[in-house]
C-alpha atoms as a PDB file:
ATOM      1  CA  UNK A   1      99.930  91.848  92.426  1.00  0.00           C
ATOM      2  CA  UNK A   2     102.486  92.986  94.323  1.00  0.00           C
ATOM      3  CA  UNK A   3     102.120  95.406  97.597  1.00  0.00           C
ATOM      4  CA  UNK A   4     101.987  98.894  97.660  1.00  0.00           C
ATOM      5  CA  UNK A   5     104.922 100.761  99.475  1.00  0.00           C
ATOM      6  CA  UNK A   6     106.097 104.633  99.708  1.00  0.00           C
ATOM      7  CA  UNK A   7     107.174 107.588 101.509  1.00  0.00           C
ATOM      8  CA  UNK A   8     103.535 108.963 101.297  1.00  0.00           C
ATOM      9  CA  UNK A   9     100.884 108.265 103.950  1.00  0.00           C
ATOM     10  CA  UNK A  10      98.425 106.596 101.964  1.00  0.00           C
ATOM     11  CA  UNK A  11     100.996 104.609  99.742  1.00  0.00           C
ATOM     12  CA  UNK A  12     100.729 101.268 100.928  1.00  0.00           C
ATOM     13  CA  UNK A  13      97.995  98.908 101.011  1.00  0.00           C
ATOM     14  CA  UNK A  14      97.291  98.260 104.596  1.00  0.00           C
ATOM     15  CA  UNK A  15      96.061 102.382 104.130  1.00  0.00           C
ATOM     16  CA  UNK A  16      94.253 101.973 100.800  1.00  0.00           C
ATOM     17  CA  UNK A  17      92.069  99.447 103.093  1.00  0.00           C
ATOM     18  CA  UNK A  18      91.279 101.582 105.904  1.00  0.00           C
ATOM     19  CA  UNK A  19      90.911 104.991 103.518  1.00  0.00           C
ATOM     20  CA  UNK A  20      87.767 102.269 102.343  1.00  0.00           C
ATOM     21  CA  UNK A  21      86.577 101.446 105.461  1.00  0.00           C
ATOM     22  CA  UNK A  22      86.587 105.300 105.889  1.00  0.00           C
ATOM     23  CA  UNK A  23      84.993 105.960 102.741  1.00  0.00           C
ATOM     24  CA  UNK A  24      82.167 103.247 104.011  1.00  0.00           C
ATOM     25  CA  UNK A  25      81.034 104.918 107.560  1.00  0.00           C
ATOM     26  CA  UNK A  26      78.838 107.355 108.453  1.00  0.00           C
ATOM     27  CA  UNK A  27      80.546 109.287 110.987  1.00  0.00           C
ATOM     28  CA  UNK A  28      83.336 110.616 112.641  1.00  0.00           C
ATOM     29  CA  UNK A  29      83.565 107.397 114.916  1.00  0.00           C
ATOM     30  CA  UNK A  30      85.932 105.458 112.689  1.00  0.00           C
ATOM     31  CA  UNK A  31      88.819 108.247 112.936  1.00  0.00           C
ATOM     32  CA  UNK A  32      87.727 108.788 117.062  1.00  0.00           C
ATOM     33  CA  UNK A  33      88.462 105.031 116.909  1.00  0.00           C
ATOM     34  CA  UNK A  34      91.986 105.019 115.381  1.00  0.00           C
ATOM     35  CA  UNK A  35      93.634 107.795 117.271  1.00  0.00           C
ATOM     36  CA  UNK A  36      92.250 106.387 120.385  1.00  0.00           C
ATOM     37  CA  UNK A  37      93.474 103.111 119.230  1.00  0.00           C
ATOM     38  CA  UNK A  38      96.785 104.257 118.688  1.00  0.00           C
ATOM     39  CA  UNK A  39      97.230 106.446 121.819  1.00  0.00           C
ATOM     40  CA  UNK A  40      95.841 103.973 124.168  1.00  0.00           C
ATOM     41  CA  UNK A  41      98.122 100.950 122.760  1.00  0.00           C
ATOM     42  CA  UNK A  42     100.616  99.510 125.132  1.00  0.00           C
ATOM     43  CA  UNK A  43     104.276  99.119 124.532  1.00  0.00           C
ATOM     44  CA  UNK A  44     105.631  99.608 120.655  1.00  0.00           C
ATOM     45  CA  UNK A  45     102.958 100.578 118.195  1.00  0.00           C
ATOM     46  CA  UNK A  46     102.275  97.994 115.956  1.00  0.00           C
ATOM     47  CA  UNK A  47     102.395  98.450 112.245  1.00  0.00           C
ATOM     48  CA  UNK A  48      98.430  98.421 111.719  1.00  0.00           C
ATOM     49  CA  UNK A  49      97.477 100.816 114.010  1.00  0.00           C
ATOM     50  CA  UNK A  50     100.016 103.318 113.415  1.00  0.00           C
ATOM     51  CA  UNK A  51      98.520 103.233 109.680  1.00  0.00           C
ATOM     52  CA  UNK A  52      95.057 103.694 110.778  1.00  0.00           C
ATOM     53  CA  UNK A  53      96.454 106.394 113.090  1.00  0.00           C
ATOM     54  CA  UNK A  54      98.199 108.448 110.069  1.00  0.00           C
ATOM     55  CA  UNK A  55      95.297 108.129 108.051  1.00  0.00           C
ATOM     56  CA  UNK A  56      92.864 109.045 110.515  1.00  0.00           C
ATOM     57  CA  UNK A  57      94.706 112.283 111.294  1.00  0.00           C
ATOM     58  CA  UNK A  58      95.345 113.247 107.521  1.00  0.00           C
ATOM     59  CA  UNK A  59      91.120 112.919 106.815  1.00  0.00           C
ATOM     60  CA  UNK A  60      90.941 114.768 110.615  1.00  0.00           C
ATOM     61  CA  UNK A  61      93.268 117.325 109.003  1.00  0.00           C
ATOM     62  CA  UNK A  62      91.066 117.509 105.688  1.00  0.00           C
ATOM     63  CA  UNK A  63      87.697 118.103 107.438  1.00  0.00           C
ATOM     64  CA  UNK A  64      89.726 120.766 109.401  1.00  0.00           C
ATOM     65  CA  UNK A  65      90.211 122.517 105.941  1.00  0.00           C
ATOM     66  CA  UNK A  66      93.850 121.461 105.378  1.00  0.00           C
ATOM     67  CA  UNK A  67      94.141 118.115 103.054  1.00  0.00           C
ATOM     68  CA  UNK A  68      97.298 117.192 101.403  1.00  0.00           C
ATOM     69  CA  UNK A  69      97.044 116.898  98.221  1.00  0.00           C
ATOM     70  CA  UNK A  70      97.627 113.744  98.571  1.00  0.00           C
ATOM     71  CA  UNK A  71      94.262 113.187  99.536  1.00  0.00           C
ATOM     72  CA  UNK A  72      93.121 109.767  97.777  1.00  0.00           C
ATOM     73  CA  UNK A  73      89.538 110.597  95.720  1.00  0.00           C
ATOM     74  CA  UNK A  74      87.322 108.564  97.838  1.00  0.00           C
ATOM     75  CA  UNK A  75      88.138 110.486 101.294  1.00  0.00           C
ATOM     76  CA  UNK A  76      87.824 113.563  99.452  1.00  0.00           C
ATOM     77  CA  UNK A  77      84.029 112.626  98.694  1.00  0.00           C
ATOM     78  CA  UNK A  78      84.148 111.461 102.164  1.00  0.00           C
ATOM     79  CA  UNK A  79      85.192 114.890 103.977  1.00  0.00           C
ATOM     80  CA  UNK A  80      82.924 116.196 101.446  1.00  0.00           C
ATOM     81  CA  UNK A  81      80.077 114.863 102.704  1.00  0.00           C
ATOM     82  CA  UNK A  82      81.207 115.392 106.396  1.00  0.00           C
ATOM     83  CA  UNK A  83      82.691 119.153 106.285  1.00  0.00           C
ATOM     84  CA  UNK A  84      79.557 120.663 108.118  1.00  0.00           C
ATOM     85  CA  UNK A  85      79.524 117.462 111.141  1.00  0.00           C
ATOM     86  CA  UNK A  86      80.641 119.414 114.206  1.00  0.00           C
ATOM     87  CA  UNK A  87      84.602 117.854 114.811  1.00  0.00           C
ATOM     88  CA  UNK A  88      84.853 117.247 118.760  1.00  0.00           C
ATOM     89  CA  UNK A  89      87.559 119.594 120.335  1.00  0.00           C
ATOM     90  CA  UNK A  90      89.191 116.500 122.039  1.00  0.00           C
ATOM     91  CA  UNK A  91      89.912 114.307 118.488  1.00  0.00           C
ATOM     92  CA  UNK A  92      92.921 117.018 117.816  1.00  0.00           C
ATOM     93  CA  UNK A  93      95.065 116.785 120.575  1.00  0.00           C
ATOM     94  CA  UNK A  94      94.133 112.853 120.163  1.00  0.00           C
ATOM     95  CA  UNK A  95      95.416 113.224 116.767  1.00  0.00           C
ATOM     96  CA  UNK A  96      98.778 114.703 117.670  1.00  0.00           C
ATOM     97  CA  UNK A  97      99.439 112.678 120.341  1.00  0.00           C
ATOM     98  CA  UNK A  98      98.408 109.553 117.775  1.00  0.00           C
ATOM     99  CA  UNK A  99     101.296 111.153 115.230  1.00  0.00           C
ATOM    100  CA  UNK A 100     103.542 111.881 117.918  1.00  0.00           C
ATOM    101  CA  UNK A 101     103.519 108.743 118.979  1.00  0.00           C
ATOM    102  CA  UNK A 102     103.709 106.913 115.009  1.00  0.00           C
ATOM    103  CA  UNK A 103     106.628 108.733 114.660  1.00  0.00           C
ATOM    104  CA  UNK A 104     108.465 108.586 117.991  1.00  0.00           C
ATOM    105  CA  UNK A 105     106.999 104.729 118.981  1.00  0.00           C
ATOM    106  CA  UNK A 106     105.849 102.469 116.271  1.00  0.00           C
ATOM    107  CA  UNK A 107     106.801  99.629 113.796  1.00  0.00           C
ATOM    108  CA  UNK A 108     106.180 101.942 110.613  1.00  0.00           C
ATOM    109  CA  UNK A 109     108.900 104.197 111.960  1.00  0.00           C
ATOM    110  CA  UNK A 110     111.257 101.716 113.060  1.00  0.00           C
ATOM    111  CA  UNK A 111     110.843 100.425 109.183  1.00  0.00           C
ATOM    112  CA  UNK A 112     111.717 104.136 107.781  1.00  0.00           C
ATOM    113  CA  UNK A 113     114.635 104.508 110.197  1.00  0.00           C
ATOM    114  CA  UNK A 114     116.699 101.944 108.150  1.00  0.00           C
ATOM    115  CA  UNK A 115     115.037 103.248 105.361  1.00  0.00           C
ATOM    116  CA  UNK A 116     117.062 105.461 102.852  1.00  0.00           C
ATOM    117  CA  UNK A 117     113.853 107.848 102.475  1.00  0.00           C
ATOM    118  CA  UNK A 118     113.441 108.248 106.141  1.00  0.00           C
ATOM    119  CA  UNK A 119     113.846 111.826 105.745  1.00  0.00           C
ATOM    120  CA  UNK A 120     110.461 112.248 102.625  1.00  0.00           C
ATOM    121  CA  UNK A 121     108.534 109.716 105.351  1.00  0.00           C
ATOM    122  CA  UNK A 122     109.648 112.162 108.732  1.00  0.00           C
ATOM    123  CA  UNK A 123     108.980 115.772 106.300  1.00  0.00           C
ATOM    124  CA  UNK A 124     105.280 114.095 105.525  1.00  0.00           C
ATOM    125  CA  UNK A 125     104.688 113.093 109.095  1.00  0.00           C
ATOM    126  CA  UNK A 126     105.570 116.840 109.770  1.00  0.00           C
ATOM    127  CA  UNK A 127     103.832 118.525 107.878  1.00  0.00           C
ATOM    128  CA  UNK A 128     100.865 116.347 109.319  1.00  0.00           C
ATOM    129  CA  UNK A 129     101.269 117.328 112.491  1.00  0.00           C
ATOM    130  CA  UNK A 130     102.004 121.185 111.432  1.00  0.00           C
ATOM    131  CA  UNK A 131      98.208 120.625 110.104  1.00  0.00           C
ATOM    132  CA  UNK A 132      96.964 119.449 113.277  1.00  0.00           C
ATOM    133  CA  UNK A 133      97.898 122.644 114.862  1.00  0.00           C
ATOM    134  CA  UNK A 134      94.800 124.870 116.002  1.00  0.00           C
END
């Protein structure tokens, strides 16, 4: 089989994994984890947790009330059965900083810079972000 690769967030495998892992907790912890993970980092972000970072923002984002549509099935049922959990104050400025940082300081986006699509992968981190906002 070979691996999944796109301009979208959750197209590539390393993603489908953790939108799983997601799908298997209980909690809010898991996404506390991978922003802080990816904020707290030292040096350039490596490829793995500026994944977990994206995807941790976009179900942030979702339980927020703004999903993309992109939303894979199983973290819909997920924010589904989290929408009423009380979201800490602190995970969204963690989140933004985690994007911020993906896009300004990490593998993924030295891998899209000598990408011809750089500009789809930059417009979805965007629009993440303009999600974020509170």
């Amino acid at each position: 089989m070979a691996a999944a690769w796109g301009a979208g967030i959750f197209q590539d495998d390393l993603a489908t994994d953790f939108a799983a892992q997601i799908g298997e907790s209980d909690g809010l912890a898991v996404l506390q984890r991978a922003l802080a993970d990816a904020g707290q980092a030292r040096g350039h972000l490596l490829y793995e947790f500026a994944v977990r970072a994206l995807i941790a923002a976009e179900v942030l984002a979702a339980l927020g009330g703004r999903p993309t549509e992109a939303l894979p099935p199983e973290l819909q049922d997920w924010v589904s059965g989290h929408c009423r959990e009380a979201i800490p104050e602190a995970l969204w400025p963690l989140s933004r900083a985690a994007v911020e940082r993906v896009r300004e300081d990490s593998e993924i986006s030295e891998l899209w810079a000598r990408s011809d699509d750089i500009g789809g992968w930059l417009a979805k981190v965007g629009d993440l972000l303009g999600r974020l906002e509170r």
